[in-house]
Protein backbone atom coordinates (compact mmCIF):
# COMPACT_ATOMS: atom_id res chain seq x y z
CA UNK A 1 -71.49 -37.41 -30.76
CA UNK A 2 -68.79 -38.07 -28.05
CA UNK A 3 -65.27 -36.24 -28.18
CA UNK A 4 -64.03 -40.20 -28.20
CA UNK A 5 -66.14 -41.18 -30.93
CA UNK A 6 -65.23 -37.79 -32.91
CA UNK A 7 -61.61 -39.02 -31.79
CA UNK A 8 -61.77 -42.20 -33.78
CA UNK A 9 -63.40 -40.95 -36.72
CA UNK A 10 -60.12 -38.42 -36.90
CA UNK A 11 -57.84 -40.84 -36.37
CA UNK A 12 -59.34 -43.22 -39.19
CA UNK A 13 -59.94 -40.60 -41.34
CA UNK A 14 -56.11 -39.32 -40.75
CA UNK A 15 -55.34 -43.37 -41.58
CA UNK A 16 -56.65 -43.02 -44.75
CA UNK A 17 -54.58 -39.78 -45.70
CA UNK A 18 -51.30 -41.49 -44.29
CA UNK A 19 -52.06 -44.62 -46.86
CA UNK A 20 -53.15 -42.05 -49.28
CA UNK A 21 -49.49 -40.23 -49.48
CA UNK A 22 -47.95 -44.14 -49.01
CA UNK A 23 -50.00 -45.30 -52.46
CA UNK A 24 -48.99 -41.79 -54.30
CA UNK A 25 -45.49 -42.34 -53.20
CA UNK A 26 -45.78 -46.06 -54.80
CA UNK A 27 -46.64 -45.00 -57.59
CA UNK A 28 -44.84 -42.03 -58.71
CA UNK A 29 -41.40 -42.11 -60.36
CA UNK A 30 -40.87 -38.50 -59.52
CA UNK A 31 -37.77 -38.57 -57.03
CA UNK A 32 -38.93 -35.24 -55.53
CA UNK A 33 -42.79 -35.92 -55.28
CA UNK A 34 -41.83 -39.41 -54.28
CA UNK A 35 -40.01 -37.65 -50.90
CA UNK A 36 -43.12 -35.11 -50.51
CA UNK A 37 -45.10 -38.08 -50.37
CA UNK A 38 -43.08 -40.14 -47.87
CA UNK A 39 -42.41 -37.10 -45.76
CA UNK A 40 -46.13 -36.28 -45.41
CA UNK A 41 -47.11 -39.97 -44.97
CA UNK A 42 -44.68 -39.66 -41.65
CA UNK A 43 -45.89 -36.89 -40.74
CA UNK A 44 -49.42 -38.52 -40.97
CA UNK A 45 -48.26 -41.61 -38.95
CA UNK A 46 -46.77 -39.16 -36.15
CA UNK A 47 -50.02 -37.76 -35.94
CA UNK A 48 -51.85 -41.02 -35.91
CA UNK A 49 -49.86 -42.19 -32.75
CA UNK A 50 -50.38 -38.68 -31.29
CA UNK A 51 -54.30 -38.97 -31.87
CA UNK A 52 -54.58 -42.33 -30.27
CA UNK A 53 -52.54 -41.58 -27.39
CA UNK A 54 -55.00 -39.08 -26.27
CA UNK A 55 -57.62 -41.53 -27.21
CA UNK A 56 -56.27 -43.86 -24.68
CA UNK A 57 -55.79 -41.14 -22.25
CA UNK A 58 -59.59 -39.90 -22.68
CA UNK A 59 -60.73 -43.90 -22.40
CA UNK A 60 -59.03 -44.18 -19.32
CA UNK A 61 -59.69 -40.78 -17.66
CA UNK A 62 -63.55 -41.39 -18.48
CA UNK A 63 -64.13 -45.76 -18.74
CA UNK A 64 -68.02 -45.07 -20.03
CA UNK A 65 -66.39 -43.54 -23.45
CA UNK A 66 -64.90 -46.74 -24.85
């Protein structure tokens, strides 16, 4: 497995946590869980944009891994 394709598969699977927190955020009428949740689906999203900058990076530093 290719550090790109290991890339994508972290950057879905960190996706899926970041709608994970959004849903748990929905559906909560907890005030305080309701700002974990939002806090740590930002946090998520940050990351998200993070991974797939390297990803471009990596895609454009070595063409044959797209």
């Amino acid at each position: 497995m290719t550090v790109a394709t290991q890339l994508t598969s972290a950057i879905a699977s960190v996706q899926s946590a970041a709608s994970s927190m959004k849903t748990f955020s929905l559906e909560t009428d907890d005030k305080k869980a309701k700002q974990t949740f939002e806090k740590l689906a930002t946090t998520l999203d940050n990351a998200v944009e993070t991974l797939q900058e390297r990803q471009q990076y990596i895609e454009n530093q070595e063409p044959q891994y797209k």
